[in-house]
C-alpha atoms as a PDB file:
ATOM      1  CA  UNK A   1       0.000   0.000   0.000  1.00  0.00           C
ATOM      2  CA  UNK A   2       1.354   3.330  -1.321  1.00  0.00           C
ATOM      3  CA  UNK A   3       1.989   6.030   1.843  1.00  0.00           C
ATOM      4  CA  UNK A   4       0.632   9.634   1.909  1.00  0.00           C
ATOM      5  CA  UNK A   5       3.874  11.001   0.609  1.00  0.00           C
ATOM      6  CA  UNK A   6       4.008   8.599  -1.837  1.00  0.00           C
ATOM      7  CA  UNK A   7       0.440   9.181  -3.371  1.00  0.00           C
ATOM      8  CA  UNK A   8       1.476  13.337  -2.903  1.00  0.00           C
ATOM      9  CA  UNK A   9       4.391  13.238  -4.874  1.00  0.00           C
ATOM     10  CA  UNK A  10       2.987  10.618  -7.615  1.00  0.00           C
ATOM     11  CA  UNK A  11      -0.315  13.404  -7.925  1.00  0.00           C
ATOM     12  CA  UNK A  12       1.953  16.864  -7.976  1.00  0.00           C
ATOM     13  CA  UNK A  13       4.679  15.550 -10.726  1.00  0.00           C
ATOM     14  CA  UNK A  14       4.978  13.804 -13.513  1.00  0.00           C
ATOM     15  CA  UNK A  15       7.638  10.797 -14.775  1.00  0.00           C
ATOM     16  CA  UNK A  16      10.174  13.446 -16.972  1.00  0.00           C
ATOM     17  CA  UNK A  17      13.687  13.166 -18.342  1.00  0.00           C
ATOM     18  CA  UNK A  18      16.123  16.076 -17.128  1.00  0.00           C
ATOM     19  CA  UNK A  19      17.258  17.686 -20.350  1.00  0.00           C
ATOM     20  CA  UNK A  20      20.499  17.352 -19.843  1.00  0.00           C
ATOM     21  CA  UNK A  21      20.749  13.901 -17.990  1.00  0.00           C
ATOM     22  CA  UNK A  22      18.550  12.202 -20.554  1.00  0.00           C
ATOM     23  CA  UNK A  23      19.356   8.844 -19.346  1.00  0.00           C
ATOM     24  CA  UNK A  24      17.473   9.125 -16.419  1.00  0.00           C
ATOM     25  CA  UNK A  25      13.664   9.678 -15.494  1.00  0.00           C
ATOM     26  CA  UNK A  26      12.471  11.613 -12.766  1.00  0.00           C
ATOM     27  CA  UNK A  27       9.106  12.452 -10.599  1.00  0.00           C
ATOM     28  CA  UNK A  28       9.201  16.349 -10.980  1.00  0.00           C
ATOM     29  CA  UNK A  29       6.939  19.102 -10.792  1.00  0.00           C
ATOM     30  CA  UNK A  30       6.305  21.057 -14.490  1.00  0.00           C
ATOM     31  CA  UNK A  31       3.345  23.981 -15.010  1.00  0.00           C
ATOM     32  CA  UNK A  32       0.863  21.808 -15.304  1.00  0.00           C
ATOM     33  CA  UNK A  33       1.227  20.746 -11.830  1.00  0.00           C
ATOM     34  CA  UNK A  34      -0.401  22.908  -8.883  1.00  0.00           C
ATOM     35  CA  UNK A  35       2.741  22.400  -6.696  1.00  0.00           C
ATOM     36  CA  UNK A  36       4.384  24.404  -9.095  1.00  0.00           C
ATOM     37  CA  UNK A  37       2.331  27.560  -8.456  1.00  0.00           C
ATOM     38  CA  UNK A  38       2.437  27.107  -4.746  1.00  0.00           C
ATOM     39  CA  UNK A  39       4.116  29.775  -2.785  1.00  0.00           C
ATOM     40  CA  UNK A  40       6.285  28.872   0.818  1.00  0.00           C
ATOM     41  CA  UNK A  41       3.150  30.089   2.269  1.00  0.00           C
ATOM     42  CA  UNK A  42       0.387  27.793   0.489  1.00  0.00           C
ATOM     43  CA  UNK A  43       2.990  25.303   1.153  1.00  0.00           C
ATOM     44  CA  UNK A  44       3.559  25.960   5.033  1.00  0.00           C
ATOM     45  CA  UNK A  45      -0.275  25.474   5.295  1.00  0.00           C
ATOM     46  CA  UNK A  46      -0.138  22.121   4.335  1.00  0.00           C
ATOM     47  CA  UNK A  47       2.876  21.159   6.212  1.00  0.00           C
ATOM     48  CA  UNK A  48       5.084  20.695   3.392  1.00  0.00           C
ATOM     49  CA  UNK A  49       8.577  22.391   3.498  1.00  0.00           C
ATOM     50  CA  UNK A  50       9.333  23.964  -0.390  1.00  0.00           C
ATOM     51  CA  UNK A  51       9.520  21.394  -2.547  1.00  0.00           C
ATOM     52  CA  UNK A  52      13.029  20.830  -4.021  1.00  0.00           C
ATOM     53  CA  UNK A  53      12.603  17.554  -4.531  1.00  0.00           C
ATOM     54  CA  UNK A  54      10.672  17.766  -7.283  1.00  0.00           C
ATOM     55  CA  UNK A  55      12.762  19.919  -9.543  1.00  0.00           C
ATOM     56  CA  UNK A  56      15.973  19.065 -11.586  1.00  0.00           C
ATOM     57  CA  UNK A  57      18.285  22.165 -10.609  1.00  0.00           C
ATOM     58  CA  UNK A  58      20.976  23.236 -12.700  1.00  0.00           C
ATOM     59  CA  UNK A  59      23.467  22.571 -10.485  1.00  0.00           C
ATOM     60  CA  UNK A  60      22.306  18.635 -10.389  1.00  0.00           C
ATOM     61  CA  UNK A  61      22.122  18.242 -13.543  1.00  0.00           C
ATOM     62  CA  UNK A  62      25.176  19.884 -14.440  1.00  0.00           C
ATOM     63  CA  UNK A  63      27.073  17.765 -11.945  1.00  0.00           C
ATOM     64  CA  UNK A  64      25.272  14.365 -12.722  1.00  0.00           C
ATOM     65  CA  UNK A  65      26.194  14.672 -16.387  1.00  0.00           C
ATOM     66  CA  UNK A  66      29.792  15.103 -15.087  1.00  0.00           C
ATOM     67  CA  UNK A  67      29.168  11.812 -13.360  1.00  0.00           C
ATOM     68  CA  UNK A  68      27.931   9.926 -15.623  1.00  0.00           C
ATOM     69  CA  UNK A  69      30.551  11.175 -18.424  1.00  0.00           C
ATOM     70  CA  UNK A  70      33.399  10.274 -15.998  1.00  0.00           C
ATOM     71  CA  UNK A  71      32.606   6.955 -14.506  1.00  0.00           C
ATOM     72  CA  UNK A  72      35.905   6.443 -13.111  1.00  0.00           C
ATOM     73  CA  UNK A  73      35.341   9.300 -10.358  1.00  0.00           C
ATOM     74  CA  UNK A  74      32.744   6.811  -8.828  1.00  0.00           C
ATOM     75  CA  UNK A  75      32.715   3.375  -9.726  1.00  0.00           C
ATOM     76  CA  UNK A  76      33.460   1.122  -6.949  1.00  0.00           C
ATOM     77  CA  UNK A  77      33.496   3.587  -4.262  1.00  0.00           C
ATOM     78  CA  UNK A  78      30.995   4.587  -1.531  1.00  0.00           C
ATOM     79  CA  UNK A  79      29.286   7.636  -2.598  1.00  0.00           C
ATOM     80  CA  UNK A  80      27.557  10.296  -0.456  1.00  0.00           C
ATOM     81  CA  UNK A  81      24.841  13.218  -2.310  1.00  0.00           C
ATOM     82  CA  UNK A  82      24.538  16.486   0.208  1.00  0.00           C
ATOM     83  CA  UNK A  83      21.593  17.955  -0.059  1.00  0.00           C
ATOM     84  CA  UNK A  84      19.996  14.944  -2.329  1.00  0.00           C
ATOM     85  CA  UNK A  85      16.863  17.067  -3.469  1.00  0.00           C
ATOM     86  CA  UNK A  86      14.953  14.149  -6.255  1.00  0.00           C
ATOM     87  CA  UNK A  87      18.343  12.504  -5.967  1.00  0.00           C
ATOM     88  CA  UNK A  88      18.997  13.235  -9.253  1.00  0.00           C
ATOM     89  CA  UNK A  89      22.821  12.840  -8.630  1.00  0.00           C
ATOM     90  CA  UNK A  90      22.941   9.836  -6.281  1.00  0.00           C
ATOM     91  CA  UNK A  91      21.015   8.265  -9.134  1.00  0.00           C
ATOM     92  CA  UNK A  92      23.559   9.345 -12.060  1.00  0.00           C
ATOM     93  CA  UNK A  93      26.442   8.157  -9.533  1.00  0.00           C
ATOM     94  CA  UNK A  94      25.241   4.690  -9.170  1.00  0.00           C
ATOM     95  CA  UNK A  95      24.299   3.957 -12.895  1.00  0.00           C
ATOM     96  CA  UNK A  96      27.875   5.052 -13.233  1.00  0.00           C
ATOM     97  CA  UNK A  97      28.802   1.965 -11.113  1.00  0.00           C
ATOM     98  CA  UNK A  98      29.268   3.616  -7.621  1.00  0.00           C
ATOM     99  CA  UNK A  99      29.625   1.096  -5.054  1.00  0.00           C
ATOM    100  CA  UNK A 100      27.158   2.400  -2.173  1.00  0.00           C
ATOM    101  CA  UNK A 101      25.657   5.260  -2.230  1.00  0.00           C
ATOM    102  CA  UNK A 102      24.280   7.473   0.207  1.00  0.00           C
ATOM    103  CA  UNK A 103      20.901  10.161  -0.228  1.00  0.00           C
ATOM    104  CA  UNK A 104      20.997  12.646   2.016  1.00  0.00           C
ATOM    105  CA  UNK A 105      18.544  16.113   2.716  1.00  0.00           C
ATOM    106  CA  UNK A 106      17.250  17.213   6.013  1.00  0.00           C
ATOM    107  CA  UNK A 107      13.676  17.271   3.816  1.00  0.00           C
ATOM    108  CA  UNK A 108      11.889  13.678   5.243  1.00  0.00           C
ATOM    109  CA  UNK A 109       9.811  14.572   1.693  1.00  0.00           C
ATOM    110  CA  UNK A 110      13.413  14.239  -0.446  1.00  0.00           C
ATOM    111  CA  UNK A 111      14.026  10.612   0.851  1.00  0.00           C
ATOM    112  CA  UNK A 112      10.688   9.054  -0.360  1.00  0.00           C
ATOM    113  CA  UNK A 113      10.842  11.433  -3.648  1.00  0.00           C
ATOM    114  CA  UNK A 114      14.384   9.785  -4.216  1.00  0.00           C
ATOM    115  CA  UNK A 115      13.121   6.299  -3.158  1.00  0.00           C
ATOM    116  CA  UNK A 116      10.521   6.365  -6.080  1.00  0.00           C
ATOM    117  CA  UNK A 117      12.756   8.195  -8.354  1.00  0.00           C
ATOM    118  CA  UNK A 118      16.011   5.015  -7.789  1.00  0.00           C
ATOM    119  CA  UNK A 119      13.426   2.720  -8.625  1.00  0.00           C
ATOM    120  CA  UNK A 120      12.188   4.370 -11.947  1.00  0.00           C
ATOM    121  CA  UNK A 121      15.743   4.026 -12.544  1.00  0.00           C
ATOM    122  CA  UNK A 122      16.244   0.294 -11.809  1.00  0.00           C
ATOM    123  CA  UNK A 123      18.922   1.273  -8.645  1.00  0.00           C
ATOM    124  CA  UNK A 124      18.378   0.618  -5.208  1.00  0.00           C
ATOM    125  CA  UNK A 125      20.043   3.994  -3.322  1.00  0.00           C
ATOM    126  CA  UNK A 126      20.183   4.412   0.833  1.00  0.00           C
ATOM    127  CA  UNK A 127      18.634   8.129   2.231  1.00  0.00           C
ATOM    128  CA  UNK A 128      18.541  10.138   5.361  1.00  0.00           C
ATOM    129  CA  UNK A 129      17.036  12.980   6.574  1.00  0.00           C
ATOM    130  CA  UNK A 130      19.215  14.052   9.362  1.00  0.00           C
ATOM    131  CA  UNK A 131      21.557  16.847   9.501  1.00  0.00           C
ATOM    132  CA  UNK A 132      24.849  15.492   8.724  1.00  0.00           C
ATOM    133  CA  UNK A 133      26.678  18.390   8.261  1.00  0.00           C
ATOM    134  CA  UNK A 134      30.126  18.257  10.232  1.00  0.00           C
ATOM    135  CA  UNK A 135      30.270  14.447  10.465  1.00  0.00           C
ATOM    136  CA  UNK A 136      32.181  11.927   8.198  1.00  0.00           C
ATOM    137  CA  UNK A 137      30.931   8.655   7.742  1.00  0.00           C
ATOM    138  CA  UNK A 138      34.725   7.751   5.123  1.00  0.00           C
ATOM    139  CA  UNK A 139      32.933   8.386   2.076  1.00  0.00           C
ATOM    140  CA  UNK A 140      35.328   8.554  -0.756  1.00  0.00           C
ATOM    141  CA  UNK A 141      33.321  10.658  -2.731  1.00  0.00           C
ATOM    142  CA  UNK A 142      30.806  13.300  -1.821  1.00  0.00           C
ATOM    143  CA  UNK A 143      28.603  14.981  -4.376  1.00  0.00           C
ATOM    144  CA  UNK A 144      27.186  18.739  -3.806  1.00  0.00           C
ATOM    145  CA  UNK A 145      24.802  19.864  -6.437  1.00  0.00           C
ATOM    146  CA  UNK A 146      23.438  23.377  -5.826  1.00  0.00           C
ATOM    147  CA  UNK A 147      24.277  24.353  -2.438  1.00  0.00           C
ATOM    148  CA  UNK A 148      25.846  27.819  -2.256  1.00  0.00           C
ATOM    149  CA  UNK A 149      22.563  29.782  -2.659  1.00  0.00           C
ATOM    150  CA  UNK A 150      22.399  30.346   1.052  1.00  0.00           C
ATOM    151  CA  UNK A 151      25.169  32.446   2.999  1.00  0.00           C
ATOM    152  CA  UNK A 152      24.281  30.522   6.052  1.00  0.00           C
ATOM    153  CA  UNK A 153      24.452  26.959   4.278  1.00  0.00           C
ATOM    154  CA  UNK A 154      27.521  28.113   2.391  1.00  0.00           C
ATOM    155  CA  UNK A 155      29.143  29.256   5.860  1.00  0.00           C
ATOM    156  CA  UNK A 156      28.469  25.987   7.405  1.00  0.00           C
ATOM    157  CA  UNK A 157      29.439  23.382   4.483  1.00  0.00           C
ATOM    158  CA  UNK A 158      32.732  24.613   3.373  1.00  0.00           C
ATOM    159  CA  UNK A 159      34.539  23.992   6.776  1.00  0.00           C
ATOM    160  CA  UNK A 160      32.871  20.598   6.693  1.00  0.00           C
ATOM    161  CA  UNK A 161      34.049  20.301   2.897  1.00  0.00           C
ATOM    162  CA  UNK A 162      37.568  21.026   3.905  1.00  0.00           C
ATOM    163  CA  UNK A 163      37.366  18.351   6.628  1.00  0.00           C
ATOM    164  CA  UNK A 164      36.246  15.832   3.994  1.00  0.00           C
ATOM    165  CA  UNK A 165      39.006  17.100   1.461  1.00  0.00           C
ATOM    166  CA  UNK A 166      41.543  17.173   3.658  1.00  0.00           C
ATOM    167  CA  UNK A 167      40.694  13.327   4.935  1.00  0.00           C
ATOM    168  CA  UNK A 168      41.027  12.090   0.730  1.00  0.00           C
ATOM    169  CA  UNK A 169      37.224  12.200   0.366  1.00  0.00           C
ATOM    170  CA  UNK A 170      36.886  13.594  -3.754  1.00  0.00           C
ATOM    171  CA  UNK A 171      34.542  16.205  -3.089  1.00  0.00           C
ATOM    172  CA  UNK A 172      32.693  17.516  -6.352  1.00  0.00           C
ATOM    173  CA  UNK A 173      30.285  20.277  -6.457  1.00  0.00           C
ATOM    174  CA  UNK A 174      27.811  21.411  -9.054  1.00  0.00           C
ATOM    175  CA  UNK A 175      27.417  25.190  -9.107  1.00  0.00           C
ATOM    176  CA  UNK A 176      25.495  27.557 -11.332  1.00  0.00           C
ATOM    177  CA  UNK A 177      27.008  30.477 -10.866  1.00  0.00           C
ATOM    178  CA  UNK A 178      25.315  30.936  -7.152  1.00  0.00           C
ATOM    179  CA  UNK A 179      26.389  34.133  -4.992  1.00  0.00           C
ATOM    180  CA  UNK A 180      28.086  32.091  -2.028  1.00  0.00           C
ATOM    181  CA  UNK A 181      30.390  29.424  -3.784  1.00  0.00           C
ATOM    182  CA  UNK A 182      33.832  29.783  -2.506  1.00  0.00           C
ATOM    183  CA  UNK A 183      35.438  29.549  -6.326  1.00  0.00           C
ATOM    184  CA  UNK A 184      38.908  30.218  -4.388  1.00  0.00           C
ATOM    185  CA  UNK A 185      39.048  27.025  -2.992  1.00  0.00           C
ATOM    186  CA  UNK A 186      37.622  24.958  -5.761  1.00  0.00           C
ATOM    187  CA  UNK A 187      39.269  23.712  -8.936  1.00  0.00           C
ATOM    188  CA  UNK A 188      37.155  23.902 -11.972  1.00  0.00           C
ATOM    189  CA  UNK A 189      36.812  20.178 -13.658  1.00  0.00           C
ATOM    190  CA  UNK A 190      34.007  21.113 -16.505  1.00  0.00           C
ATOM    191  CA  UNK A 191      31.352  23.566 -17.614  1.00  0.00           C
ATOM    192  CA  UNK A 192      27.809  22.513 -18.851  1.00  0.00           C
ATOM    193  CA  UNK A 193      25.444  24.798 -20.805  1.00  0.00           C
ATOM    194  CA  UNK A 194      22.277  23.192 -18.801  1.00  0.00           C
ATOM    195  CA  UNK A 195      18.446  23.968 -20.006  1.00  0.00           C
ATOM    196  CA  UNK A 196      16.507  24.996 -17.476  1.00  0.00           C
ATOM    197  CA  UNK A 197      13.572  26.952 -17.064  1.00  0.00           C
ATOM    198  CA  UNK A 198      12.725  30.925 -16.511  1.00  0.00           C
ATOM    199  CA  UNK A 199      10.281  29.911 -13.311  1.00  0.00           C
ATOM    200  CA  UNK A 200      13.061  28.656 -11.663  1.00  0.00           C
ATOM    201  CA  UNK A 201      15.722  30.798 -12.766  1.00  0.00           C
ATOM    202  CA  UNK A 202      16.755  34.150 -14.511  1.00  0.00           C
ATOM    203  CA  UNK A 203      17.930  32.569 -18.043  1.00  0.00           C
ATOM    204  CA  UNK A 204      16.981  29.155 -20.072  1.00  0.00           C
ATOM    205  CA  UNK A 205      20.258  28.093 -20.323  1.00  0.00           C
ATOM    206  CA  UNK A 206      22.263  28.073 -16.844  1.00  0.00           C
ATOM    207  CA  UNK A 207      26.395  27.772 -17.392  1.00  0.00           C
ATOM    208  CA  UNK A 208      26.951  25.240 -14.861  1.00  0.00           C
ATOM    209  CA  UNK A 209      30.515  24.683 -13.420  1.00  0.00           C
ATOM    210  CA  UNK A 210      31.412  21.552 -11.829  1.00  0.00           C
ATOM    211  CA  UNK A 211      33.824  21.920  -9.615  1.00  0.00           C
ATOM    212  CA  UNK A 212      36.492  19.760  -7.211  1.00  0.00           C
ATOM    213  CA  UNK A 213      37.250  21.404  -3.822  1.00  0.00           C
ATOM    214  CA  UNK A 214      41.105  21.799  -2.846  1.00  0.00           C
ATOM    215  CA  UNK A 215      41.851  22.027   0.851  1.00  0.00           C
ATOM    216  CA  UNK A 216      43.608  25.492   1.264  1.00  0.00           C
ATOM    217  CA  UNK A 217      47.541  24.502   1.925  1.00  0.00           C
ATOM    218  CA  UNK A 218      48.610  25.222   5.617  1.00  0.00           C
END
């Protein structure tokens, strides 16, 4: 039997390929969907924290089509996706042949969103929904799509980055352009033109950088 968030999230999106991780397929939200007209305040009456779940952000995509061009950067190792959102990039990393891989956003909603959207895929990917921001569980790779729109998030994950770098985790981040990335400490790996759309963002086309941080040198 199907749970409430299940039958939400199968009503308020629709089965859609990312346009610029076409291999995939995704639960996401589009126009024709009333979750996409919601405001945080329709949204906060009904309990439900904004939905990032259900859209492929230009960072994710940008950094999942890095994965899945790259294979090597992944395959055989355990795997960790920050701030999972659909889990559009914990999904790319294990069709690229990561070992096990780890969901992870402090939104309960983004677990069961990336539950359905692993099995539309044919992959079977672990999530939690706690904050696990200063912690290291050895994860050789962590994957960061689209987290340095927040000075506050930005403040608190690049010290936690550092610690991960500075272990031999391979920690690769998916930025498009967003106010708060710390470009001085990253080293730039690739850059994606990545279709997106105006109700999300301020262009069509977002210039994605994906991006490898360096610990700074004591």
């Amino acid at each position: 039997m199907k749970s409430e968030a299940q039958v939400f999230i199968a009503q308020n999106t629709s089965l859609t390929v990312p346009p610029h991780v076409p291999e995939l397929k995704l639960r996401l939200a589009t126009e024709a969907h009333e979750l996409w007209q919601k405001t945080e305040e329709d949204l906060e009456a009904i309990g439900l924290p904004p939905p990032y779940w259900a859209f492929a952000w230009a960072g994710g995509q940008g950094l999942a089509r890095h994965v899945l061009d790259h294979p090597r950067l992944v395959a055989g190792k355990s795997v960790l996706d920050f701030a999972c959102g659909s889990g559009l990039v914990a999904i790319a990393a294990r069709l690229a042949g990561a070992g096990a891989v780890m969901a992870c956003d402090i939104d309960p909603w983004s677990a069961m969103a990336t539950a359905m959207n692993a099995a539309h895929n044919g992959v079977q990917i672990a999530a939690r929904s706690d904050d696990i921001i200063g912690t290291d569980d050895g994860w050789q790779v962590v994957l960061a799509g689209d987290v340095f729109y927040d000075r506050d998030l930005a403040e608190a994950v690049t010290p936690w980055f550092e610690m991960l770098a500075r272990r031999g985790a391979d920690v690769l981040i998916g930025d498009p352009g967003r106010a708060y990335c710390p470009r001085d400490r990253l080293e730039e790996l690739a850059v994606y033109a990545v279709p997106v759309t105006r109700a999300l963002e301020d262009s069509e086309v977002k210039r994605t950088t994906v991006w490898r941080f360096a610990p700074e040198n004591d």
